[in-house]
Structures are given as structure tokens and as C-alpha cells.
N, C-alpha and C. Protein backbone atom coordinates (compact mmCIF):
# COMPACT_ATOMS: atom_id res chain seq x y z
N UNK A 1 -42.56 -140.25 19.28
CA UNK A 1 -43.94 -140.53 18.95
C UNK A 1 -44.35 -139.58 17.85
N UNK A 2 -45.01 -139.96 16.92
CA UNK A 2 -45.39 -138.90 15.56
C UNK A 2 -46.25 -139.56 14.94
N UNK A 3 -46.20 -139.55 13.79
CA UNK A 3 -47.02 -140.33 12.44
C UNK A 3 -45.94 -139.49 11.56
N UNK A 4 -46.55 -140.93 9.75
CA UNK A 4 -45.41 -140.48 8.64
C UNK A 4 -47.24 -139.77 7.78
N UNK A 5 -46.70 -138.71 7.23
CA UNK A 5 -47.57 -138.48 6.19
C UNK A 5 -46.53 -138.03 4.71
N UNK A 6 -47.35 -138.81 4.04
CA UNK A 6 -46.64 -138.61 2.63
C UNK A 6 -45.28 -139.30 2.74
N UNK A 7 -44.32 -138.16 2.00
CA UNK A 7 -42.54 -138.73 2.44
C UNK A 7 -42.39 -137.98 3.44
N UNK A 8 -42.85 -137.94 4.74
CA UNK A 8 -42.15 -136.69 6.07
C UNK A 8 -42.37 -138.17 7.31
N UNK A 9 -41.85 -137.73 8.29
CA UNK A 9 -42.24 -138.33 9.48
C UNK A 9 -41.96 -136.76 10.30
N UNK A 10 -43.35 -136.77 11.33
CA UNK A 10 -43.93 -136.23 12.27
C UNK A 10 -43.57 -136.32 13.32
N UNK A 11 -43.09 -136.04 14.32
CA UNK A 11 -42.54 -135.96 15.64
C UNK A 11 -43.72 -135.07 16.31
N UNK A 12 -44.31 -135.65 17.25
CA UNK A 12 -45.53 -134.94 17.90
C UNK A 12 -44.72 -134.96 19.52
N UNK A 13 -44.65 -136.15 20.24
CA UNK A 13 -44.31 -136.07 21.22
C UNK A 13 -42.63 -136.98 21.11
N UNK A 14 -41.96 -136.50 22.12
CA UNK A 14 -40.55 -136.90 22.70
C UNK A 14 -40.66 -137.46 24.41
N UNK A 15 -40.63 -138.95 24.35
CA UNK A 15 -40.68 -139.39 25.91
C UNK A 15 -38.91 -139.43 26.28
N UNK A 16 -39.70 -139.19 27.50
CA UNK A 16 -38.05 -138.61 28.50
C UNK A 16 -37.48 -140.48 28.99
N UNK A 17 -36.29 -139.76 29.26
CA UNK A 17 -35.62 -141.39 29.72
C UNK A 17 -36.34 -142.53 30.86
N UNK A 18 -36.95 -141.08 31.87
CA UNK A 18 -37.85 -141.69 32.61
C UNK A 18 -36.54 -141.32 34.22
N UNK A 19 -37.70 -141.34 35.50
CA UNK A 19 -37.39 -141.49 36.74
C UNK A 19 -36.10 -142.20 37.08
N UNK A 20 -35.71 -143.79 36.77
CA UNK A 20 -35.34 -144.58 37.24
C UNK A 20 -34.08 -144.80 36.00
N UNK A 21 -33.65 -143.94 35.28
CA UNK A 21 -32.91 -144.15 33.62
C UNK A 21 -31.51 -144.00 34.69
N UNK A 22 -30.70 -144.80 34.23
CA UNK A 22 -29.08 -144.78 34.61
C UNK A 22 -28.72 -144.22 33.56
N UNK A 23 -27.87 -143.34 33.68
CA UNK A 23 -27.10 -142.23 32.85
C UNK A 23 -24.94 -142.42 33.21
N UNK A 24 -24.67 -142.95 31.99
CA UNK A 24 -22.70 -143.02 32.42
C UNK A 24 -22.90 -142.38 31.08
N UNK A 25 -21.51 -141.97 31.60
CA UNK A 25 -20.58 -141.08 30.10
C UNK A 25 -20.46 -141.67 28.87
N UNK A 26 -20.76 -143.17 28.66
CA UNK A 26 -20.57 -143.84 27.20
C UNK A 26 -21.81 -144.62 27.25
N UNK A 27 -23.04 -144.48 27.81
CA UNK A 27 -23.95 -145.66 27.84
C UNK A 27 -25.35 -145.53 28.68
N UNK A 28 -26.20 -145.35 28.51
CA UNK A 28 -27.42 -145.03 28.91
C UNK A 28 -28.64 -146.61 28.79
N UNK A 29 -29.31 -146.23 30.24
CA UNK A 29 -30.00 -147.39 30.40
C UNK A 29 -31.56 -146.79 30.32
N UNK A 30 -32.33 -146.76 29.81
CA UNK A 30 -33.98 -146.33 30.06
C UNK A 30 -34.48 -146.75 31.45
N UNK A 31 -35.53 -146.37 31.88
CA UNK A 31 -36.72 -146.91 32.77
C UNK A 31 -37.80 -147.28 31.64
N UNK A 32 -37.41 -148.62 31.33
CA UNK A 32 -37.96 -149.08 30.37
C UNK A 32 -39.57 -149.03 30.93
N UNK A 33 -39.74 -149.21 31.92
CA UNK A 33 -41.65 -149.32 32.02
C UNK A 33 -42.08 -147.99 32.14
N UNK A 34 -41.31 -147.15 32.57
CA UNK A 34 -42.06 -145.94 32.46
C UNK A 34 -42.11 -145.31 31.49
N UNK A 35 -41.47 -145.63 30.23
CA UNK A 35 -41.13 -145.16 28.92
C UNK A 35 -42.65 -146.13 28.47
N UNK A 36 -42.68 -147.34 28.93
CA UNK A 36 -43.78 -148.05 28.26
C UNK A 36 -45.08 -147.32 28.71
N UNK A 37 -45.22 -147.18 29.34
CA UNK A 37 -46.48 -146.41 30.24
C UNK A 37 -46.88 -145.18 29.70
N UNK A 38 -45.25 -144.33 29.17
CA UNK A 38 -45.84 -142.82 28.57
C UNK A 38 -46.33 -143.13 27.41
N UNK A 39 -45.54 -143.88 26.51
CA UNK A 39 -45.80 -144.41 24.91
C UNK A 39 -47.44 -144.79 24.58
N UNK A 40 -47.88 -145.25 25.90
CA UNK A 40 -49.20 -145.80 26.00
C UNK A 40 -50.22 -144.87 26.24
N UNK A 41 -50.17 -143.39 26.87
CA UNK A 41 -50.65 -142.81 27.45
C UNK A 41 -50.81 -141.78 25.76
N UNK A 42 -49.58 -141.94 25.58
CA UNK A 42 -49.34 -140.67 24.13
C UNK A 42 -50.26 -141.49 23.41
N UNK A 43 -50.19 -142.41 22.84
CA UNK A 43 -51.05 -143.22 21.72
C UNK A 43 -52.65 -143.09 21.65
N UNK A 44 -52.81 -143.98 23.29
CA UNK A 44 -54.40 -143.83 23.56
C UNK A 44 -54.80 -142.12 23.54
N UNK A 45 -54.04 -140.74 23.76
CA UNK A 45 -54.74 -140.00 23.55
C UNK A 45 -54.84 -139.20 22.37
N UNK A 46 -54.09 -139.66 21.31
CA UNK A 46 -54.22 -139.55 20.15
C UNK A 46 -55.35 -140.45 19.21
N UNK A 47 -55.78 -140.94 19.82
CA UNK A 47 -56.67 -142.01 19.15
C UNK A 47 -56.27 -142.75 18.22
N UNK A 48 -54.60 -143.05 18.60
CA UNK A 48 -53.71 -144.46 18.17
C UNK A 48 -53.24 -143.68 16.74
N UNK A 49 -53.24 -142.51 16.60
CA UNK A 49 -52.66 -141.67 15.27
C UNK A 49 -51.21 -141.57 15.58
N UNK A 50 -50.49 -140.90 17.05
CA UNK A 50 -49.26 -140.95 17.43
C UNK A 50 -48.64 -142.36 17.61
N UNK A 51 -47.30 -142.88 17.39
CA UNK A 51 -47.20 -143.73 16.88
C UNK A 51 -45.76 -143.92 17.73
N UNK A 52 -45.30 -144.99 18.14
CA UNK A 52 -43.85 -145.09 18.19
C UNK A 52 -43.16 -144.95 17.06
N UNK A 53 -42.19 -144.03 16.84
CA UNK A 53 -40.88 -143.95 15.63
C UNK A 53 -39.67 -144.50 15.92
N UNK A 54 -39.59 -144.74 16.99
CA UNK A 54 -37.44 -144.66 16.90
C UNK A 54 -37.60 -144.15 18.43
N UNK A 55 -36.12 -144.22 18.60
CA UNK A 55 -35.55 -143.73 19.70
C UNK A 55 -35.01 -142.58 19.29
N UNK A 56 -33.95 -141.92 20.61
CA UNK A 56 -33.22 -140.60 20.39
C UNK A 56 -32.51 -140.30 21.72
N UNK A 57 -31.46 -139.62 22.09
CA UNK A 57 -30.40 -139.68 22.60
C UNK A 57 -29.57 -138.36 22.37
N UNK A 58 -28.33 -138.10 23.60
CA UNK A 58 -27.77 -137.04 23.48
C UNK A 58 -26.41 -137.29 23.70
N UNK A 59 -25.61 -136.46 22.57
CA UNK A 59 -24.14 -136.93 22.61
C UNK A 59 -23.37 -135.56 23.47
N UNK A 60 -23.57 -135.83 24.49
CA UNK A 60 -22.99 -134.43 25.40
C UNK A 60 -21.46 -133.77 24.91
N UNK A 61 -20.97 -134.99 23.99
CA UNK A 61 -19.12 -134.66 23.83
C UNK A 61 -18.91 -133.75 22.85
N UNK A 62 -20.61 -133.71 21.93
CA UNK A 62 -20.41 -132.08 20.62
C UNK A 62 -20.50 -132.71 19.43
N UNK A 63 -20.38 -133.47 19.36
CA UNK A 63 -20.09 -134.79 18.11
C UNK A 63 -21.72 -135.19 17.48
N UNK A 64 -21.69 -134.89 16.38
CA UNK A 64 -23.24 -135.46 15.67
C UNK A 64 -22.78 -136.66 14.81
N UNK A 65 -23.29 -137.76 15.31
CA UNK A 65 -22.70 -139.16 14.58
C UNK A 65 -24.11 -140.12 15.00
N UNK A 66 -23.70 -141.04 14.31
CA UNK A 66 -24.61 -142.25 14.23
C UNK A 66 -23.78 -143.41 15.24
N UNK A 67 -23.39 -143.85 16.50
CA UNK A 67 -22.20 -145.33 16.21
C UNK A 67 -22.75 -146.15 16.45
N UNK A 68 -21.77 -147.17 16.73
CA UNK A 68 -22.38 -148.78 16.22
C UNK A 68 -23.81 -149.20 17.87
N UNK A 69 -23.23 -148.42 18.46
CA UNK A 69 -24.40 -148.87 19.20
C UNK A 69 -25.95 -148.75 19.07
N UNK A 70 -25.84 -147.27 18.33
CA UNK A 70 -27.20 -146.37 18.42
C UNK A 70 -27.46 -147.66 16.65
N UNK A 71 -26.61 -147.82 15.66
CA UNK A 71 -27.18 -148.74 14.99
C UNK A 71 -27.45 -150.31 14.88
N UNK A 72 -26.83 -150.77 15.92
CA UNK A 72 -27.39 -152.20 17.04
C UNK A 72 -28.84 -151.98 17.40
N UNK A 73 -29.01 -150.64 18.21
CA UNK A 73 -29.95 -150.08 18.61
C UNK A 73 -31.62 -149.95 17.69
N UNK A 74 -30.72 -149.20 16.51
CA UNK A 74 -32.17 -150.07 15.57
C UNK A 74 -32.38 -151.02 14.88
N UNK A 75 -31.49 -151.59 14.87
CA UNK A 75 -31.84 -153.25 14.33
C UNK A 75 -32.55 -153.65 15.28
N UNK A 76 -32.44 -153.48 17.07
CA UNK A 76 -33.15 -154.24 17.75
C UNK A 76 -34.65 -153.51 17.39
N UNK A 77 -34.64 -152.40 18.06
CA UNK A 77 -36.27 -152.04 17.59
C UNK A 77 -36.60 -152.28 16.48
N UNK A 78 -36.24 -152.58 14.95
CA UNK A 78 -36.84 -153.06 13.95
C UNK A 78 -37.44 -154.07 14.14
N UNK A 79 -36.88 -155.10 14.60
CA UNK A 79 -36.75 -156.61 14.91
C UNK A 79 -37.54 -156.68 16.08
N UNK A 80 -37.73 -156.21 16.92
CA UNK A 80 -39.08 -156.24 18.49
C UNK A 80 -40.30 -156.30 17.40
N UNK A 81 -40.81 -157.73 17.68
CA UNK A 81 -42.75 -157.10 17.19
C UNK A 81 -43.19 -156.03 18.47
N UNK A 82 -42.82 -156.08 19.39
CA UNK A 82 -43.81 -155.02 20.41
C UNK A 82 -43.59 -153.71 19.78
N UNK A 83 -42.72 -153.54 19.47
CA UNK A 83 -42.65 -151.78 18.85
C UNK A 83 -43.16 -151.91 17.61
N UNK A 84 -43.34 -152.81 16.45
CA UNK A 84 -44.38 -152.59 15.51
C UNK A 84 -43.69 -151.44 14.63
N UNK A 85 -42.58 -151.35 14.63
CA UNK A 85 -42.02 -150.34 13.67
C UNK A 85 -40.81 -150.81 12.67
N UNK A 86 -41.12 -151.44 11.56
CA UNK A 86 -39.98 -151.69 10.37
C UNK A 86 -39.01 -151.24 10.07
N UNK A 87 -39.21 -149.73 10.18
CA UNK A 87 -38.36 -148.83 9.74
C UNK A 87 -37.89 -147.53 10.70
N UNK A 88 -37.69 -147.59 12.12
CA UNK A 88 -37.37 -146.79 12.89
C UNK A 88 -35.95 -145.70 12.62
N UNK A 89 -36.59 -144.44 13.27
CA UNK A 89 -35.83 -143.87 13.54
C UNK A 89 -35.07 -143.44 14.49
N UNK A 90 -33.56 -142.87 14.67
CA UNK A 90 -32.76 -142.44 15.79
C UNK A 90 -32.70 -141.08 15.38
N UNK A 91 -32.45 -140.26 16.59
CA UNK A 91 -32.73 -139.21 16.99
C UNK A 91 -31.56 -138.91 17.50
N UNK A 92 -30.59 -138.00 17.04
CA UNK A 92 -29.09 -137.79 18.05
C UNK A 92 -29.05 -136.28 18.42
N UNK A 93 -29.39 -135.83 19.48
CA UNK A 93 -28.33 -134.15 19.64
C UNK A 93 -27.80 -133.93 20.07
N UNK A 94 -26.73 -133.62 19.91
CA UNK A 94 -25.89 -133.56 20.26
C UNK A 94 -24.99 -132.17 20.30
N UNK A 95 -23.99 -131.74 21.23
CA UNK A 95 -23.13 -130.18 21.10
C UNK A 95 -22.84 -130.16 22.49
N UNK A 96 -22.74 -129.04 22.98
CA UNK A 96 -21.91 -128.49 24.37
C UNK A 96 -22.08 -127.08 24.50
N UNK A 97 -21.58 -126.52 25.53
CA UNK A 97 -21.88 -124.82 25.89
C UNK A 97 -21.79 -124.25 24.40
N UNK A 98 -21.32 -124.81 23.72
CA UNK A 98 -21.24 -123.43 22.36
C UNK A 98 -22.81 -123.21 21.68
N UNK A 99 -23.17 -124.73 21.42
CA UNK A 99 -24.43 -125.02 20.84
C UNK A 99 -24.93 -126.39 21.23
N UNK A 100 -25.51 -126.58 20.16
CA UNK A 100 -26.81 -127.82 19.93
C UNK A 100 -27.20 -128.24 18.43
N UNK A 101 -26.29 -129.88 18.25
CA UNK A 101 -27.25 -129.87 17.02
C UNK A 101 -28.20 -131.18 16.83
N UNK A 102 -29.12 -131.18 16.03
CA UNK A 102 -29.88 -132.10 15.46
C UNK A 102 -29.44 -133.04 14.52
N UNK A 103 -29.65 -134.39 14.53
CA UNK A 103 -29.58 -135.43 13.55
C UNK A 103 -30.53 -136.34 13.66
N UNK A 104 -30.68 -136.57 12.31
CA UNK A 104 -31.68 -137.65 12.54
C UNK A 104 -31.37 -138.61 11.32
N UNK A 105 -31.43 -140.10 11.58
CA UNK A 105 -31.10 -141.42 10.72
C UNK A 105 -32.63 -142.59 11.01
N UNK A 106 -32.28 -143.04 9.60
CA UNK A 106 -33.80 -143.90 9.05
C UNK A 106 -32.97 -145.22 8.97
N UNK A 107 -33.46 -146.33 9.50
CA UNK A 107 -33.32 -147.62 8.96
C UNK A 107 -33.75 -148.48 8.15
N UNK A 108 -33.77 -148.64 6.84
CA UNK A 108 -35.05 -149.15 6.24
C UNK A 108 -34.48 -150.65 5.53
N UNK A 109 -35.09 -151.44 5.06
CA UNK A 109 -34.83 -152.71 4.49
C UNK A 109 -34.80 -152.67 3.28
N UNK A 110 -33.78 -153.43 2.36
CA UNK A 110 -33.53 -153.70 1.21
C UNK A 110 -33.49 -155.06 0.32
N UNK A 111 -34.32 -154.82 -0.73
CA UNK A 111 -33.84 -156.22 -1.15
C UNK A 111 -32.33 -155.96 -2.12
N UNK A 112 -31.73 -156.65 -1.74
CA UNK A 112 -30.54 -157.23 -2.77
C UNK A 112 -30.27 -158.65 -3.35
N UNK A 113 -31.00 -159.08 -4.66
CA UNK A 113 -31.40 -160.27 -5.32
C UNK A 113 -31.98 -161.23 -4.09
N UNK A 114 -31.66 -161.99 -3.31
CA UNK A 114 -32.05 -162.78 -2.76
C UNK A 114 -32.08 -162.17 -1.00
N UNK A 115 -30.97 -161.24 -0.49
CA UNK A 115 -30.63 -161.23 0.38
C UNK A 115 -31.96 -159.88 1.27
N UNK A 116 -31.66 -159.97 2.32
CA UNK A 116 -32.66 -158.51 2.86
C UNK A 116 -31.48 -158.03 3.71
N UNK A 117 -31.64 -156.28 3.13
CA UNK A 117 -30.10 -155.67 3.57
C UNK A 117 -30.55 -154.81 4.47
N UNK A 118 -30.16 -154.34 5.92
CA UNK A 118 -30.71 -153.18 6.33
C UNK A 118 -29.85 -152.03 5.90
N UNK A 119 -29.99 -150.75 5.59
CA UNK A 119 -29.59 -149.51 5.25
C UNK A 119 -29.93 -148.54 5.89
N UNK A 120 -28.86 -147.83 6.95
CA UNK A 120 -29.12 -146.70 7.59
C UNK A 120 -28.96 -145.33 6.94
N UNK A 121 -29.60 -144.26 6.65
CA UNK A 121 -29.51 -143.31 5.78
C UNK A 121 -30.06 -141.92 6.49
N UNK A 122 -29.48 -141.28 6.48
CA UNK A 122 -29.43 -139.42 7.31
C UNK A 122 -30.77 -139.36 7.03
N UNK A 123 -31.38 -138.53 7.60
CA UNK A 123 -32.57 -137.52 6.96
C UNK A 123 -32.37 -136.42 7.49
N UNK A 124 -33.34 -135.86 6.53
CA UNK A 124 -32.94 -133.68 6.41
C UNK A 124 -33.79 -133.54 7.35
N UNK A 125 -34.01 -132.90 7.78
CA UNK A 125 -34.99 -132.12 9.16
C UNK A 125 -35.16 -130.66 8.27
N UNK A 126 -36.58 -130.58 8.25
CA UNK A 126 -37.41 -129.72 7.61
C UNK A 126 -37.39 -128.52 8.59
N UNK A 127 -38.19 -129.21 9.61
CA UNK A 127 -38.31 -127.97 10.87
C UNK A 127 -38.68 -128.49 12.15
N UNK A 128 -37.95 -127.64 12.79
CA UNK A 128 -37.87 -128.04 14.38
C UNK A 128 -38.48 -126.84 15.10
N UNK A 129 -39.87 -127.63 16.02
CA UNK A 129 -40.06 -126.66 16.81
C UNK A 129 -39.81 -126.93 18.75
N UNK A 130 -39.70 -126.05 18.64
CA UNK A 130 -39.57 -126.51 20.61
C UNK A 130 -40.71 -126.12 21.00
N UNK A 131 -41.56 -126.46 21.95
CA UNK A 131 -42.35 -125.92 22.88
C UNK A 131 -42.31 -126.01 24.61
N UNK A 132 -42.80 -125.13 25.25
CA UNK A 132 -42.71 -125.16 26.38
C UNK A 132 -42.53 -126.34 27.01
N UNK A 133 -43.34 -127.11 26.45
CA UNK A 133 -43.80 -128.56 27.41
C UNK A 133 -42.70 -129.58 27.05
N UNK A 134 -41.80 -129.40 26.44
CA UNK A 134 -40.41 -130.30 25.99
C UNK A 134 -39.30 -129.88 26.34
């Protein structure tokens, strides 16, 4: 959840998988209504400024990558009118006892003469803060 100002996107809040989320070693399921419920709760108390962005996810094996699922993954949320987001982002961190790292990838649309191309492309992470409440 965030807002974009200028060329940045904002990360204000991070909703959790939720109560009821199935968790396996290659594949993760949400509690999709309770994810809907927080998304709703974050928005209305922003006065609709916080925004759905993207999803995000953790690669426990150490590995910072994009794969074909997590980019299945935003084609579908591009493509949902309920999420209302064109151009979503994924969120990966990934590492193990040594560390922890951050990635983050943009999906955005292209024209190519006639065709509309989607293009997944890294972004830099400016700054990361943690706070208590995350």
C-alpha cells in the first residue's frame, strides 16, 4: 500500500499474508479476504491517498530473483479491474541466517507499433525503513 509521487513509488503500509495463508516450500496461498479487509481498512484511513501497489513475497532459499510465477503474478493483478493498478509492483526478500535482501520489479505496458507489450523492469530502492509496527 503507498502512493507514486513524481518518478518514486511510496510504500506506506505492507499487509501480512493473513491468519488463514497456506505457506509450502515452492508456493504460497493468501487469506485472500483478510488481505481484502486490511487493504480496505489502510485506504479508508488514509483518505483513499494509500493505494494498492503490487504484491511481495519471501524467497527463504537466499536467492533475489523475479520467476515466472511472481511474473504470471503481475500480469494477473494488472489485468484484475478490482485492484485498479496498471502498473503493479512485486516485492521479493529474500536471504537466510547470513542476511536479507530487497528487490523490487515494475510491470509497465508498451506500445510496440501495433502490439501492447508488457515489460518487467528492476527498480532501485532509494530507502528502506523498518518500523516497529512491521
Amino acid at each position: 500500500m503507498g502512493y507514486c509521487a513524481m518518478d518514486s513509488i511510496v510504500i506506506t503500509n505492507i499487509v501480512g499474508p493473513g491468519p488463514k495463508a497456506i505457506h509450502k516450500p515452492s508456493s504460497f496461498i493468501p487469506d485472500h479476504d483478510w488481505q481484502l479487509e486490511e487493504i480496505s481498512k489502510i485506504y479508508s484511513s488514509s483518505s483513499r491517498m494509500h493505494t494498492y501497489l503490487g504484491d511481495w513475497h519471501s524467497h527463504p532459499s537466499g536467492e533475489l530473483y523475479l520467476g515466472w510465477r511472481d511474473r504470471r503474478t503481475l500480469n494477473k493483478i494488472a489485468n484484475c479491474r478490482h485492484a485498479r493498478i496498471a502498473s503493479p509492483i512485486m516485492l521479493v526478500v529474500a536471504g537466510d541466517n547470513n542476511g536479507w535482501k530487497l528487490g523490487a520489479w515494475l510491470l509497465t505496458k508498451e506500445k510496440f507499433f501495433n502490439w501492447k507489450l508488457n515489460k518487467i523492469k528492476s527498480l532501485h530502492i532509494l530507502e528502506f525503513y523498518r518500523t516497529a509496527e512491521h
